[in-house]
N, C-alpha and C. Protein backbone atom coordinates (compact mmCIF):
# COMPACT_ATOMS: atom_id res chain seq x y z
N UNK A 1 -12.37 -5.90 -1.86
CA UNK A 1 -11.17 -5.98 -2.66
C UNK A 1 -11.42 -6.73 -3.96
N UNK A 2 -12.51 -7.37 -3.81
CA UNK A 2 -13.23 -8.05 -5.23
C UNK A 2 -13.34 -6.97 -6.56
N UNK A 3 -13.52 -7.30 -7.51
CA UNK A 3 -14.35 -6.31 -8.19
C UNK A 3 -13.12 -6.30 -9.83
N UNK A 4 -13.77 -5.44 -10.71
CA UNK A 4 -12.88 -5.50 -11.68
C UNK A 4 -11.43 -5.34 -11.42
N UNK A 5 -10.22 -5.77 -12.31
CA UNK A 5 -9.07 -5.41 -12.47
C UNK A 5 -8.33 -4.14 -12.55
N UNK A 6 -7.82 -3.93 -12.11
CA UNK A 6 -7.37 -2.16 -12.72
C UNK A 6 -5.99 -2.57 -12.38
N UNK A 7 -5.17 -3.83 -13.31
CA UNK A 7 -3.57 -4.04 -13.24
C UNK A 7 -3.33 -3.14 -14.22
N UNK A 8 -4.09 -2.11 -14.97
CA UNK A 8 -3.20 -1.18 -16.26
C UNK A 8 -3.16 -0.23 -15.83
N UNK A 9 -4.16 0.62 -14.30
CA UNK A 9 -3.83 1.62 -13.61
C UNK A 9 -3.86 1.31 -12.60
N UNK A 10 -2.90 0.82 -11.11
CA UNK A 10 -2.82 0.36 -10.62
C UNK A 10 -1.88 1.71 -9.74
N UNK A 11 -2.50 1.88 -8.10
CA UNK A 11 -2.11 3.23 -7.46
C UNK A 11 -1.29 2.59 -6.88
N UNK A 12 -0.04 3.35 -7.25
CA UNK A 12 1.67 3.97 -6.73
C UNK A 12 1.63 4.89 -5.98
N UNK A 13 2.20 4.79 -4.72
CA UNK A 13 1.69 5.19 -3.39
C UNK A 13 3.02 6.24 -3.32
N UNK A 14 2.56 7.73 -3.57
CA UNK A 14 3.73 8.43 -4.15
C UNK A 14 3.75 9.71 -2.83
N UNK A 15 3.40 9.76 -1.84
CA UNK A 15 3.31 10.28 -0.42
C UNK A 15 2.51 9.91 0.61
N UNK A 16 2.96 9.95 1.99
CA UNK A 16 2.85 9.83 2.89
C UNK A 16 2.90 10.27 3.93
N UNK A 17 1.69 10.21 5.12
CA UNK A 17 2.22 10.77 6.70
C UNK A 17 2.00 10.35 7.29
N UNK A 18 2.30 10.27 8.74
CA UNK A 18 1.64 9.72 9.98
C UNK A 18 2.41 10.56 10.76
N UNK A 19 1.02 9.78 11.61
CA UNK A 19 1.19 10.24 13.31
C UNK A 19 0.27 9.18 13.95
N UNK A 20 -0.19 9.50 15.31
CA UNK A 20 -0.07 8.14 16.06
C UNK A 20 -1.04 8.78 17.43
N UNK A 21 -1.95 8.10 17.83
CA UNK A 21 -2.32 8.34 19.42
C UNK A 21 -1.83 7.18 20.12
N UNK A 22 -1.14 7.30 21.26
CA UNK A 22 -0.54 6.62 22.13
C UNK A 22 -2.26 6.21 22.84
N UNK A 23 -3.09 6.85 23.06
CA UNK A 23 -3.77 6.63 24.24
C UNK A 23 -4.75 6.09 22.83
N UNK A 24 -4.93 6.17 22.19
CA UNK A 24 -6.02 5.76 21.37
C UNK A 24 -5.35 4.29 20.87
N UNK A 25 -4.16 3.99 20.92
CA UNK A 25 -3.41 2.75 20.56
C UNK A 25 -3.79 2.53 19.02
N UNK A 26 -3.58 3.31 17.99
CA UNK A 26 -3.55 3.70 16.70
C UNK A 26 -2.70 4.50 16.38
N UNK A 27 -2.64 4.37 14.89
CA UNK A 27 -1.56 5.26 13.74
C UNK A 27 -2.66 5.85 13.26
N UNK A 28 -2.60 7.35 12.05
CA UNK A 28 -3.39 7.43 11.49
C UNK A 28 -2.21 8.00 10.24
N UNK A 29 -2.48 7.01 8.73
CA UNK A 29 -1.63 7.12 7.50
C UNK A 29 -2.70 7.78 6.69
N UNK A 30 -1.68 9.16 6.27
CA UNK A 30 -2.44 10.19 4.91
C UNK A 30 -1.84 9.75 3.41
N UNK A 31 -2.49 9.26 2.48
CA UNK A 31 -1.45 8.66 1.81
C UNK A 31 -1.83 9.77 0.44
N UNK A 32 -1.02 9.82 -0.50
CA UNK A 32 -1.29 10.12 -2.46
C UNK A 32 -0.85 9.05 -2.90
N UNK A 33 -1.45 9.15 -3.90
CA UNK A 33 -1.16 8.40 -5.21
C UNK A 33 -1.31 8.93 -6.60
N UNK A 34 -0.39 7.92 -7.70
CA UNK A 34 0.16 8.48 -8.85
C UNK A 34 -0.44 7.02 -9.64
N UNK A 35 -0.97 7.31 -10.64
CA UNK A 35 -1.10 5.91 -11.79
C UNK A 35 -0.15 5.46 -11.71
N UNK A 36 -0.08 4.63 -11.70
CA UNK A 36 1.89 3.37 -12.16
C UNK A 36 1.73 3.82 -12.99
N UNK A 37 0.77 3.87 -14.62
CA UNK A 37 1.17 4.16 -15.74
C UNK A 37 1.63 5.10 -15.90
N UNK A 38 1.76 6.68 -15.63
CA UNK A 38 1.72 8.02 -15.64
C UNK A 38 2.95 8.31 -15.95
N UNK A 39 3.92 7.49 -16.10
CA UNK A 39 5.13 7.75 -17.57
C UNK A 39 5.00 7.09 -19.07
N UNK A 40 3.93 6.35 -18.94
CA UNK A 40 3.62 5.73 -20.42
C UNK A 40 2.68 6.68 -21.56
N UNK A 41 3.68 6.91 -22.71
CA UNK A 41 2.74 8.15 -23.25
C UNK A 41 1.79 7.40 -24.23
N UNK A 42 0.76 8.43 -24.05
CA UNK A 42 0.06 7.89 -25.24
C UNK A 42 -1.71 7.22 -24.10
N UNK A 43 -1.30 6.82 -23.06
CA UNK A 43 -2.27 6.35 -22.18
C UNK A 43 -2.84 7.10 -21.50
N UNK A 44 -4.12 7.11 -21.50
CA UNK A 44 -4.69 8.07 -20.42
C UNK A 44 -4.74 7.74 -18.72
N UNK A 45 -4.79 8.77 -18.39
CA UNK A 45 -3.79 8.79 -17.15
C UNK A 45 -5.11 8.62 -15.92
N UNK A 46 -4.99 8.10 -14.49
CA UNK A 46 -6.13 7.68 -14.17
C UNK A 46 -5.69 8.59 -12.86
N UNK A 47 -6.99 9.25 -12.17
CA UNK A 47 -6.97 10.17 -10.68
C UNK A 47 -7.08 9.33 -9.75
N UNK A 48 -6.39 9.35 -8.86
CA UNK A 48 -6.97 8.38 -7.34
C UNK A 48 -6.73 9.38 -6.19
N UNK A 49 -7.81 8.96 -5.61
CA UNK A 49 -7.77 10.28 -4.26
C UNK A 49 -6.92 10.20 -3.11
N UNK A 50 -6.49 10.98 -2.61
CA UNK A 50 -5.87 10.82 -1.03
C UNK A 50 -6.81 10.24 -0.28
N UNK A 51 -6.19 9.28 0.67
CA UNK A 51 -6.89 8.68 1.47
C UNK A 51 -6.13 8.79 3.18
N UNK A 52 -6.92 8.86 3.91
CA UNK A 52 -6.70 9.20 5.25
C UNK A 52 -7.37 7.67 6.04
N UNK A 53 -6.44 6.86 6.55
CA UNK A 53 -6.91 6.22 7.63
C UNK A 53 -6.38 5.67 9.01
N UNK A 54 -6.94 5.31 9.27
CA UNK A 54 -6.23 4.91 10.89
C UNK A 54 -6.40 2.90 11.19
N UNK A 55 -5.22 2.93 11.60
CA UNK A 55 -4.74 1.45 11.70
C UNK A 55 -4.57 0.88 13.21
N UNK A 56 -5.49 -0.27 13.77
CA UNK A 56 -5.20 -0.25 15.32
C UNK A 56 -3.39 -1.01 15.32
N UNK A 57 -3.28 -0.36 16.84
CA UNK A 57 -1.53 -1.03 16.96
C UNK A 57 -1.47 -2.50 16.34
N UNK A 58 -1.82 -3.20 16.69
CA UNK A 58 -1.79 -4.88 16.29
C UNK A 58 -1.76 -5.08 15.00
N UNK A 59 -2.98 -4.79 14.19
CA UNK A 59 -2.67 -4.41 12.56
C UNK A 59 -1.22 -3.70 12.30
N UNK A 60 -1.13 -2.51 12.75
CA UNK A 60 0.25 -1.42 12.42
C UNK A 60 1.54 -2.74 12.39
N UNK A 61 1.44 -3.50 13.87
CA UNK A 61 2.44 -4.29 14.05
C UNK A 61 2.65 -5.54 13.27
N UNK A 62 1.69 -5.36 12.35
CA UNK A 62 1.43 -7.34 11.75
C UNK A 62 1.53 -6.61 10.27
N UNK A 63 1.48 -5.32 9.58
CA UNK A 63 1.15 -4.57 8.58
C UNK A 63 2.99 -4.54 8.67
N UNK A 64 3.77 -3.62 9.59
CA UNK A 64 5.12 -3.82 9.30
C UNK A 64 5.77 -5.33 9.56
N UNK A 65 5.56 -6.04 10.19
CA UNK A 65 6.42 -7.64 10.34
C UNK A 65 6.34 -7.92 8.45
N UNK A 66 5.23 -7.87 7.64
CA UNK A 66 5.15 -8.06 6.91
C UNK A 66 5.80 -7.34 5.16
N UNK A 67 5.33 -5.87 6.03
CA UNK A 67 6.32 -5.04 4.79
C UNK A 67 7.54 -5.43 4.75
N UNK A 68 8.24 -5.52 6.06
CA UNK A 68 9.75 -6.09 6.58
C UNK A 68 10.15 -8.01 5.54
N UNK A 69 9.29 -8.53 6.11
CA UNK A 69 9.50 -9.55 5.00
C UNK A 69 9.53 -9.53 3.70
N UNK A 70 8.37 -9.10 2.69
CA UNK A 70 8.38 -8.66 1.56
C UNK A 70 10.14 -7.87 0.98
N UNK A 71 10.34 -7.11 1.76
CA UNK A 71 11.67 -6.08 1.81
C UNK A 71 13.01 -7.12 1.36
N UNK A 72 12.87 -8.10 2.53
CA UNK A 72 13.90 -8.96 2.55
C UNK A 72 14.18 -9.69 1.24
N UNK A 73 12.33 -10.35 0.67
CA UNK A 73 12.43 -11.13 -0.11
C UNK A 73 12.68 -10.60 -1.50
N UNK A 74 12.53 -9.24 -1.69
CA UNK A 74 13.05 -8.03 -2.73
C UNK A 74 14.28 -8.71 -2.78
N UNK A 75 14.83 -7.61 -1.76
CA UNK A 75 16.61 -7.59 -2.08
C UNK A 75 17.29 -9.23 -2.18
N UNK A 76 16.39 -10.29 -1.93
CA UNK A 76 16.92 -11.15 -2.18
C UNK A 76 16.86 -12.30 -3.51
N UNK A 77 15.88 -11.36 -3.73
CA UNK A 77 15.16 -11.57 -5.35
C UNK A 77 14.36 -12.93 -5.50
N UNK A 78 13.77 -13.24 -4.28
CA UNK A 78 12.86 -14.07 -4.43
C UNK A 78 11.65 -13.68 -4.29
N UNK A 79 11.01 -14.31 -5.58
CA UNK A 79 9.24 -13.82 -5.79
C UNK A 79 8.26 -15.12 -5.54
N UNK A 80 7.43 -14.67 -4.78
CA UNK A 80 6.51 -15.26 -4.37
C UNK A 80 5.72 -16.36 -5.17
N UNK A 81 5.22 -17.54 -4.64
CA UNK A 81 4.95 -19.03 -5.34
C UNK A 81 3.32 -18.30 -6.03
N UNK A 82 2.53 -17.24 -5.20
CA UNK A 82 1.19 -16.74 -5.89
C UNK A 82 1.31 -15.97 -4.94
N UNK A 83 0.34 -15.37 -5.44
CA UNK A 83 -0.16 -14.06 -4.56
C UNK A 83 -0.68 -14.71 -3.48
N UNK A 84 -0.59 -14.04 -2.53
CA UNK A 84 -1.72 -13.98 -1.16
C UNK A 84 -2.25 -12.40 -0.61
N UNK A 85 -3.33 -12.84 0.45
CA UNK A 85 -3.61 -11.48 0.98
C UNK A 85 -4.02 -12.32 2.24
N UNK A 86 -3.05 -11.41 3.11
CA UNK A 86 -2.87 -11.96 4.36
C UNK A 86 -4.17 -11.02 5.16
N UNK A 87 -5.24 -12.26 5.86
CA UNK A 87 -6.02 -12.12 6.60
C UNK A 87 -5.70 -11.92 8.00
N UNK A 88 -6.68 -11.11 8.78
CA UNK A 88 -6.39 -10.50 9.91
C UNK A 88 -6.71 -12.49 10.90
């Protein structure tokens, strides 16, 4: 997750799918993406590929507790003291 910046094209997660093995105790998410920039004219516009992966249950379950928070702290319009990236 190191590595140069790319906050001026930065992938907007613009579809999605899943499905799920019960017996495999995984999800597996097909995702697209769109440049965030890709209404700004004048900028060249950047490709990012579909990506296909699979998430074990425990992640899936600690991946939504978290989207769910974030959600809350939206609509409640509180933004975060810094970034983090929450380790497994």
């Amino acid at each position: 997750m190191c590595g140069e910046s790319n906050v001026g094209h930065m992938r907007q997660l613009s579809k999605f799918a899943m499905t799920h093995s019960a017996m495999g105790e995984f999800v597996i998410l097909t995702t697209a993406y769109i440049d965030s920039l890709s209404g700004v004219k004048g900028l060249p516009l950047e490709e990012f590929p579909s990506q296909t992966v699979t998430i074990k249950l425990g992640d899936a379950k600690r991946l939504l507790a978290e989207l769910k928070k974030s959600i809350a702290y939206i609509e409640a319009g509180i933004e975060p003291p810094f970034s983090e990236i929450v380790e497994r």
